[in-house]
C-alpha atoms as a PDB file:
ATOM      1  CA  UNK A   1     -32.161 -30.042  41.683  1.00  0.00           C
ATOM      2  CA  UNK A   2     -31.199 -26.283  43.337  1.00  0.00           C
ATOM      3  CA  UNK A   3     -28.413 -25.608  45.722  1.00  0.00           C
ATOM      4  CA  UNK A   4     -28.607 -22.420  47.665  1.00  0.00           C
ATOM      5  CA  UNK A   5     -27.284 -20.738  50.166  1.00  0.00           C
ATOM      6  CA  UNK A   6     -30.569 -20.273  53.083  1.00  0.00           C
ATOM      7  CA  UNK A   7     -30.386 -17.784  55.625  1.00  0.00           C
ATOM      8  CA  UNK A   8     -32.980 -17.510  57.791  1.00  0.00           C
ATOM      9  CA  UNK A   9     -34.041 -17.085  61.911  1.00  0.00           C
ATOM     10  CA  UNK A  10     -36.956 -18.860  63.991  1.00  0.00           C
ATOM     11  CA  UNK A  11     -38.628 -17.591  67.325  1.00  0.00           C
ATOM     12  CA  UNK A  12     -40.860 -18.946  69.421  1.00  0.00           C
ATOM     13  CA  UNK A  13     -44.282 -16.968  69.636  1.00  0.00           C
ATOM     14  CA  UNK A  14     -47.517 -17.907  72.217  1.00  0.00           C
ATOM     15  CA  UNK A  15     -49.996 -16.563  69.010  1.00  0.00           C
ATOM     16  CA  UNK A  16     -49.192 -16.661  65.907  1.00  0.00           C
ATOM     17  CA  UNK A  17     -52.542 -14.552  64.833  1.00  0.00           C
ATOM     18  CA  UNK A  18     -50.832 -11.678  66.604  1.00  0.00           C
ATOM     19  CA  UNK A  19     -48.035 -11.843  64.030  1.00  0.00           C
ATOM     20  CA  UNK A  20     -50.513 -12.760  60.909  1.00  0.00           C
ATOM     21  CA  UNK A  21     -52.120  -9.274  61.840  1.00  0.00           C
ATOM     22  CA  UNK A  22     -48.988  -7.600  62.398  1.00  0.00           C
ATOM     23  CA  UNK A  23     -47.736  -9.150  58.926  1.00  0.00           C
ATOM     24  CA  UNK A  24     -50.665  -7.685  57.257  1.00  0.00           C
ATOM     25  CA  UNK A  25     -50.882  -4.619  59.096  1.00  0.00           C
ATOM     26  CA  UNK A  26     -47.140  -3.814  57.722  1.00  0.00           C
ATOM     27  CA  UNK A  27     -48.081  -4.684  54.073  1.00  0.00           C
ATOM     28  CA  UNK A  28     -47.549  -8.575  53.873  1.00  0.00           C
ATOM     29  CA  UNK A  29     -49.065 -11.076  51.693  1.00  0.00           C
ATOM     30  CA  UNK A  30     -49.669 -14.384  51.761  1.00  0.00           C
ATOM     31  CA  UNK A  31     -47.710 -16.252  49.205  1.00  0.00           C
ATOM     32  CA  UNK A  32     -48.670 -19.958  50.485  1.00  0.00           C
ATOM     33  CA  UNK A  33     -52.100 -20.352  51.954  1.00  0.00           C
ATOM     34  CA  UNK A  34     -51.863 -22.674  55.116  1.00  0.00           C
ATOM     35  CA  UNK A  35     -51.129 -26.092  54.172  1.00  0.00           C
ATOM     36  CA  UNK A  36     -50.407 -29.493  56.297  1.00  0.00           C
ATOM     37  CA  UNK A  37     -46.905 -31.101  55.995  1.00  0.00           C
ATOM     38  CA  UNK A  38     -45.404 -34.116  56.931  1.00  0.00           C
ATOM     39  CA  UNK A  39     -41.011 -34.087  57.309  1.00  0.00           C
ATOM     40  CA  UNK A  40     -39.139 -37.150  57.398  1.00  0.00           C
ATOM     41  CA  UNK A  41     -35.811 -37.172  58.997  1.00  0.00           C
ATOM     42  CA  UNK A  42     -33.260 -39.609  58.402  1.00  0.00           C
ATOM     43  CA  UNK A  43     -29.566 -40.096  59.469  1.00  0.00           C
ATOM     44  CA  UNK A  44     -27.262 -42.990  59.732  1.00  0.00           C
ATOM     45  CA  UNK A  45     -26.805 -45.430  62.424  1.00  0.00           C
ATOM     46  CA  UNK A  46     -24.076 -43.845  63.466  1.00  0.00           C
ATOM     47  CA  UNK A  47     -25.230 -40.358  63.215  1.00  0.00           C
ATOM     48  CA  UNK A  48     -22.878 -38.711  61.093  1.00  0.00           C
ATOM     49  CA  UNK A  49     -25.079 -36.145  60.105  1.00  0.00           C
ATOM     50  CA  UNK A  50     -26.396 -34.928  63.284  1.00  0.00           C
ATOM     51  CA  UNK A  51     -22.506 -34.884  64.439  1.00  0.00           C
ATOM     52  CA  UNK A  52     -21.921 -32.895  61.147  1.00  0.00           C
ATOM     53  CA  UNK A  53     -24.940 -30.048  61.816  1.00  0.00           C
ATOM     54  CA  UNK A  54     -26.341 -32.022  58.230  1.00  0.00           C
ATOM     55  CA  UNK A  55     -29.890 -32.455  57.873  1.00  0.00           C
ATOM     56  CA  UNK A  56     -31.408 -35.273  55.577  1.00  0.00           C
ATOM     57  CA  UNK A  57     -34.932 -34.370  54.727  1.00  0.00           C
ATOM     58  CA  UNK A  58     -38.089 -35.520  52.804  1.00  0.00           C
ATOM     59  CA  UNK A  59     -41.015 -33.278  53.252  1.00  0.00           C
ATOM     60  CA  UNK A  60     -44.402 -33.732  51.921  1.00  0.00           C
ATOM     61  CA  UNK A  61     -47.680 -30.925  51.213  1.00  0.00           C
ATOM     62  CA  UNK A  62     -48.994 -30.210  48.245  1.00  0.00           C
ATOM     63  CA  UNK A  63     -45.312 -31.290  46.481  1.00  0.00           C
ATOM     64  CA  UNK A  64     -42.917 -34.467  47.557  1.00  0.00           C
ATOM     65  CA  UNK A  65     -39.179 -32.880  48.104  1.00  0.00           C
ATOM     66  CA  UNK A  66     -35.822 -34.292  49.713  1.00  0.00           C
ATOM     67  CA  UNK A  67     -33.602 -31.692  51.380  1.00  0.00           C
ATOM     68  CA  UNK A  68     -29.774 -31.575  52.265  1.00  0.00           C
ATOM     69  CA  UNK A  69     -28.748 -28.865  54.358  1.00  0.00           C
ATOM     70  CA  UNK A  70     -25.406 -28.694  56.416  1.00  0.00           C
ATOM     71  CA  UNK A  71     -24.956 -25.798  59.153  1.00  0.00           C
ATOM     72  CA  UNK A  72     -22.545 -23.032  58.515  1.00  0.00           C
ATOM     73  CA  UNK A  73     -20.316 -20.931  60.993  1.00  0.00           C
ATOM     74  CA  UNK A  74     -23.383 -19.381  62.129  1.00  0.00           C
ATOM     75  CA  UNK A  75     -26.834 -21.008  62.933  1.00  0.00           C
ATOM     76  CA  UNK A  76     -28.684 -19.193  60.805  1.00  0.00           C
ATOM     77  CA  UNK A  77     -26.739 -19.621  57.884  1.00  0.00           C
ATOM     78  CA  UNK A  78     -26.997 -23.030  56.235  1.00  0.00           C
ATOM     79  CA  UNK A  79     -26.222 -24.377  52.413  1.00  0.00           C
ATOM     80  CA  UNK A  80     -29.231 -26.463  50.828  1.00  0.00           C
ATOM     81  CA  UNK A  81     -29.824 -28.865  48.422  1.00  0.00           C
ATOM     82  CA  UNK A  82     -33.064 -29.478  47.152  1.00  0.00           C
ATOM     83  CA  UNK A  83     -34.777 -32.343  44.953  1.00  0.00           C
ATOM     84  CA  UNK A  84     -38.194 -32.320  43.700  1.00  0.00           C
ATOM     85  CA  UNK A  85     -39.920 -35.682  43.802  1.00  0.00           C
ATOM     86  CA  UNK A  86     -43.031 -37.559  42.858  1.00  0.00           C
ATOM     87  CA  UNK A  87     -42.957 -40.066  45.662  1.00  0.00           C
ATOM     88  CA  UNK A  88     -42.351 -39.839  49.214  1.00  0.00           C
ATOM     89  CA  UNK A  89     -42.617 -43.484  49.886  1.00  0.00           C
ATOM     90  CA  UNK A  90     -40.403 -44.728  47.173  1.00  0.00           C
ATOM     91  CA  UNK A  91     -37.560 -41.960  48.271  1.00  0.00           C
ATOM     92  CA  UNK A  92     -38.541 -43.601  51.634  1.00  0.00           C
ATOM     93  CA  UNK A  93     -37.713 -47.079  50.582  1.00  0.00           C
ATOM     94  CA  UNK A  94     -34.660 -45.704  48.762  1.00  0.00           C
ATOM     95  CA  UNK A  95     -32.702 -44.066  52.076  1.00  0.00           C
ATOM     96  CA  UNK A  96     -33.682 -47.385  54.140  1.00  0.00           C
ATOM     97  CA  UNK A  97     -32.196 -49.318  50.902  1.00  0.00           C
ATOM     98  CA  UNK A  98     -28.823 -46.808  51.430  1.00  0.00           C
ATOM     99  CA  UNK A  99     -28.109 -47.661  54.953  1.00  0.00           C
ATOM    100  CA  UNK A 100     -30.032 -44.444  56.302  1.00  0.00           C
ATOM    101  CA  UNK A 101     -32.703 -44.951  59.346  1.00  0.00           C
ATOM    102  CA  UNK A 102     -36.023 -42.628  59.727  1.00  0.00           C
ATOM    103  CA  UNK A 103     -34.877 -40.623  63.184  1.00  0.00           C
ATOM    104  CA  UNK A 104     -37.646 -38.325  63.311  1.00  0.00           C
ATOM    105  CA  UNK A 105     -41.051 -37.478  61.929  1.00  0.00           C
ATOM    106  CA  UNK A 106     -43.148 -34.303  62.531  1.00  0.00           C
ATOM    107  CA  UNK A 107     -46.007 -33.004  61.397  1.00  0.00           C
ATOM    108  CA  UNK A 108     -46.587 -29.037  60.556  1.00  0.00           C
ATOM    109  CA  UNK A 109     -49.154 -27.019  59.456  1.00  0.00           C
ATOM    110  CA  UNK A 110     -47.306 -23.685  57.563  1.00  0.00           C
ATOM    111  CA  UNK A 111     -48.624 -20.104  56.093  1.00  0.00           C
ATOM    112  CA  UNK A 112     -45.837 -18.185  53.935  1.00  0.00           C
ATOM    113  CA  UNK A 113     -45.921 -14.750  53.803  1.00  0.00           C
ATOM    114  CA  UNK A 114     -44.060 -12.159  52.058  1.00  0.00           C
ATOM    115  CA  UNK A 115     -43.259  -8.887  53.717  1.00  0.00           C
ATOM    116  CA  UNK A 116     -40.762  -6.395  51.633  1.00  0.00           C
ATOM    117  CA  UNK A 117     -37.367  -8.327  50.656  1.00  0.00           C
ATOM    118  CA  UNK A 118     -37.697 -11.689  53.385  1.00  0.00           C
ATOM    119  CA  UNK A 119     -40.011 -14.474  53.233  1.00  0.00           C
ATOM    120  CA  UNK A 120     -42.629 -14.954  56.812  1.00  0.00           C
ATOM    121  CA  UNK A 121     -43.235 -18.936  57.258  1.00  0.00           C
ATOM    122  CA  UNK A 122     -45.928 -19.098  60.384  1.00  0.00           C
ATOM    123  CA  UNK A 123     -45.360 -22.479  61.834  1.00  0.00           C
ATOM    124  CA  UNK A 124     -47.868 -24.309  64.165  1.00  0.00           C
ATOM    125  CA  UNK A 125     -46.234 -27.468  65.366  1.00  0.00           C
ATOM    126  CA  UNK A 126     -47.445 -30.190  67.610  1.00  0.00           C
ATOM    127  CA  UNK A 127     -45.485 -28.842  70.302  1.00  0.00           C
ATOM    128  CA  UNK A 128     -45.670 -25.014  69.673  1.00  0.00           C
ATOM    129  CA  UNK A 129     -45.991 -22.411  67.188  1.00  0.00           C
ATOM    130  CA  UNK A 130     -43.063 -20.296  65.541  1.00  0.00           C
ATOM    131  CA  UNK A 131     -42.023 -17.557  63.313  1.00  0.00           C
ATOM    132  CA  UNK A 132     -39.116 -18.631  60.712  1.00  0.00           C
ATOM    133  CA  UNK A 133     -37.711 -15.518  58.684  1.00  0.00           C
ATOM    134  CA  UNK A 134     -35.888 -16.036  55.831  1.00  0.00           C
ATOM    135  CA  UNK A 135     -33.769 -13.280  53.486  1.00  0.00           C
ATOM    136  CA  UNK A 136     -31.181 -12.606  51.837  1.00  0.00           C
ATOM    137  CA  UNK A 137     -29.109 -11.172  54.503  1.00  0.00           C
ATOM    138  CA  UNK A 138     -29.162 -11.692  58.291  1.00  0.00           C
ATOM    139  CA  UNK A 139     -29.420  -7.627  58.679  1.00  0.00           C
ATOM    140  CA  UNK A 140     -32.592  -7.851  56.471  1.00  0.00           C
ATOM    141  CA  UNK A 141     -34.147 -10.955  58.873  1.00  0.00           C
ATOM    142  CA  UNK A 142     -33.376  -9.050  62.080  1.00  0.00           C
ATOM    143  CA  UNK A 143     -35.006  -6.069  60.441  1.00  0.00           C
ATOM    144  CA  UNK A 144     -37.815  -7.718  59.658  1.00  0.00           C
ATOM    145  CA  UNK A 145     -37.923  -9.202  62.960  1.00  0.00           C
ATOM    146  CA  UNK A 146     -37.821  -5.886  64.415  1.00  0.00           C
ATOM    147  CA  UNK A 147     -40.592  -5.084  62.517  1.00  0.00           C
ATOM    148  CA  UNK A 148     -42.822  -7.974  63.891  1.00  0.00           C
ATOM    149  CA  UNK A 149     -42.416  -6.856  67.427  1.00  0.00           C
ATOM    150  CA  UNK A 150     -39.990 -10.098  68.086  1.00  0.00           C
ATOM    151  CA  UNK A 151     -37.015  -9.626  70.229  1.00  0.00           C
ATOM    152  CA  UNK A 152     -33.749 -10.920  68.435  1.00  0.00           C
ATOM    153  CA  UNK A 153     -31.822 -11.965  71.293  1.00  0.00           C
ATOM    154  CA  UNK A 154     -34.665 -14.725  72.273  1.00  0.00           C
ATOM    155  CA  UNK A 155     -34.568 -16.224  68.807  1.00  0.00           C
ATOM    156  CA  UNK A 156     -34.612 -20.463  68.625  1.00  0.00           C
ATOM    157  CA  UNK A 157     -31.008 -21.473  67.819  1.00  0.00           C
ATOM    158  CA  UNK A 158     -31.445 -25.293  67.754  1.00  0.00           C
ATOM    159  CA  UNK A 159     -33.531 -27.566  65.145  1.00  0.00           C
ATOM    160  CA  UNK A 160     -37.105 -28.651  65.451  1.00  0.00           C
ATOM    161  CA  UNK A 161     -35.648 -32.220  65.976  1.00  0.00           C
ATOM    162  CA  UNK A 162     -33.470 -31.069  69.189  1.00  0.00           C
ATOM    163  CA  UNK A 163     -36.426 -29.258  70.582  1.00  0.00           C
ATOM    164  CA  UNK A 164     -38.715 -32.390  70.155  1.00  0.00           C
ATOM    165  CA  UNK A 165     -35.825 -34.337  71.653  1.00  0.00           C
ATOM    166  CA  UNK A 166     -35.717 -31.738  75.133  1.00  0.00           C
ATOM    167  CA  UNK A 167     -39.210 -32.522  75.130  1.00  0.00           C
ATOM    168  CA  UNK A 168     -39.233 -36.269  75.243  1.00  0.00           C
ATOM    169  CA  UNK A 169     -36.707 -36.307  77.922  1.00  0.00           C
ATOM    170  CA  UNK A 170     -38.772 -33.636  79.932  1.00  0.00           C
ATOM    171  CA  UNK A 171     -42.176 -35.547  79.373  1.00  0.00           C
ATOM    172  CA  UNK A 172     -40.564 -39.522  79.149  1.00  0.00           C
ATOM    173  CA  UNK A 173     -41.871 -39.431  75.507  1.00  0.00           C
ATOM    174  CA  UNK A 174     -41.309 -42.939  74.172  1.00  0.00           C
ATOM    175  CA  UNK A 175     -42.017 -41.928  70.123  1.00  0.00           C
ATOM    176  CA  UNK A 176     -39.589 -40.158  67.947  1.00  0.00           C
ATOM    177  CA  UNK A 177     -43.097 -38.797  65.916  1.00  0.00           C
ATOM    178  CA  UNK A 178     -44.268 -35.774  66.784  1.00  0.00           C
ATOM    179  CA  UNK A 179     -47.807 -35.632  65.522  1.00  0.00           C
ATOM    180  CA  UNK A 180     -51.023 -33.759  66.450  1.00  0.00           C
ATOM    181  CA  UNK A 181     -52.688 -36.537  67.190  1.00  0.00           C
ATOM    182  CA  UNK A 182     -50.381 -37.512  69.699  1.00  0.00           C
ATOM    183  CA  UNK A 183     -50.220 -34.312  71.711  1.00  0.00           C
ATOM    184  CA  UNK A 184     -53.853 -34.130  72.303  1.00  0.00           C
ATOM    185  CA  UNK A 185     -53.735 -35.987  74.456  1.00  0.00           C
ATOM    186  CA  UNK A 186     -50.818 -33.840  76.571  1.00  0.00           C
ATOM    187  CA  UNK A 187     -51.488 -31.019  78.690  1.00  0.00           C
ATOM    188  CA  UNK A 188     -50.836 -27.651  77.341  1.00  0.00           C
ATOM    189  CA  UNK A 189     -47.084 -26.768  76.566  1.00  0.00           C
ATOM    190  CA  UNK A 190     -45.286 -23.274  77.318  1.00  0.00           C
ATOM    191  CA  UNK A 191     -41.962 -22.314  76.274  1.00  0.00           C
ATOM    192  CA  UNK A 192     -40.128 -23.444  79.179  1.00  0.00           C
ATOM    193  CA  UNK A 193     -41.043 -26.889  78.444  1.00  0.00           C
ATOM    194  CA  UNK A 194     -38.359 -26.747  75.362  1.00  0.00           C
ATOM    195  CA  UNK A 195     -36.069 -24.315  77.170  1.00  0.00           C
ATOM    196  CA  UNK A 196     -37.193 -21.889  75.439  1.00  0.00           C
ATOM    197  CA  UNK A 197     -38.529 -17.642  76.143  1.00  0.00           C
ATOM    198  CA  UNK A 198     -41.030 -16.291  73.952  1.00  0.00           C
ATOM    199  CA  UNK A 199     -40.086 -14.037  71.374  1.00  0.00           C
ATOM    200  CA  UNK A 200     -42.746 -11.414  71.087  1.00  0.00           C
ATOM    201  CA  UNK A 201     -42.435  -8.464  74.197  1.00  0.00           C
ATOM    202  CA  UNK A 202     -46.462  -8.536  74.411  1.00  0.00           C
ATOM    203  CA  UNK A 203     -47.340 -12.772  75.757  1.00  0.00           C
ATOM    204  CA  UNK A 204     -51.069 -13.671  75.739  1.00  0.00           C
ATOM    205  CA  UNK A 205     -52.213 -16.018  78.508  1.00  0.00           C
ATOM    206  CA  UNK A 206     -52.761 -19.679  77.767  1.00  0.00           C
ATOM    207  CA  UNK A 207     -49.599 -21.014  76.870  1.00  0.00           C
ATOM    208  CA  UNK A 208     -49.335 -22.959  73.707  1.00  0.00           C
ATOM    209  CA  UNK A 209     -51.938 -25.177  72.173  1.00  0.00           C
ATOM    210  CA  UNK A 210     -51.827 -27.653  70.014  1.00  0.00           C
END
């Protein structure tokens, strides 16, 4: 088990090759090849975490982990707590067994990069694809982010989970899973769609693909 403090930022890009060549371009290196992961949220009836800014988490790639986090003053600023696992479906079972109820499930596919002192994750979600920068400072993120050609002020300041749950309200989505199986079959999403305004200055045509 590890408890940390994480700070970190997301943004909301149209192409996230743009920033892979702009990552490499500055010096970057991949740290994490691409990989597919599944994340498991879970919360009680009642939803004391969500009410609390806590996250309950199990995600699964190539390793099985369950993740605490609860929101500090600022959004990017959280405190973690991190177990490694060798089951997801038994730490499954165990949560139900606890009182706690699955809320959410989405699926990601995720290339880590590391560029000077912060960590680049390039996230393609079902429903978009994003830039989370993590560091040791905020200063250092936004400097990176600088860096990357993506405008601070338009960073993402909500979770994943509240995004997907804008989304099903926009679209009358009837599944709290947010797979990629299940948004082929949607037309092609933009920013707006989650509230959102793309992050980089320079927007390639074509919205966002899934």
């Amino acid at each position: 088990m590890k408890s940390r403090k994480e700070i970190e930022a997301k943004f909301i890009v149209a192409d996230l090759d743009e920033i892979c060549q702009r990552l490499l371009d500055l010096g970057g290196a991949v740290v994490v090849p691409k990989q597919s992961e599944r994340n498991l949220y879970f919360d009680t009836p009642d939803r004391k975490l969500i009410s609390g800014k806590q996250v309950l988490r199990i995600r699964t790639n190539d390793t099985v982990r369950m993740t605490y986090k609860r929101q500090e003053e600022a959004f990017e600023d959280r405190t973690e707590i991190e177990l490694t696992l060798d089951d997801a479906t038994e730490a499954h079972a165990l949560l139900l067994a606890l009182g706690f109820e699955l809320i959410f499930a989405c699926e990601k596919r995720r290339e880590t990069f590391e560029l000077d002192d912060v960590l680049v994750m390039l996230d393609e979600l079902p429903f978009g694809c994003f830039v989370e920068i993590e560091g040791a400072t905020l200063e250092d993120i936004r400097k990176a982010s600088s860096r990357l050609g993506l405008d601070w002020q338009k960073r993402v300041r909500i979770s994943y989970m509240a995004l997907y749950d804008r989304l099903r309200e926009d679209l009358k989505l009837t599944t709290t899973e947010a797979s990629f199986e299940a948004f082929n079959n949607l037309p092609p999403l933009r920013a707006e769609n989650l509230g959102l305004v793309y992050a980089t200055q320079n927007v390639k045509s074509g919205g966002i693909t899934s």
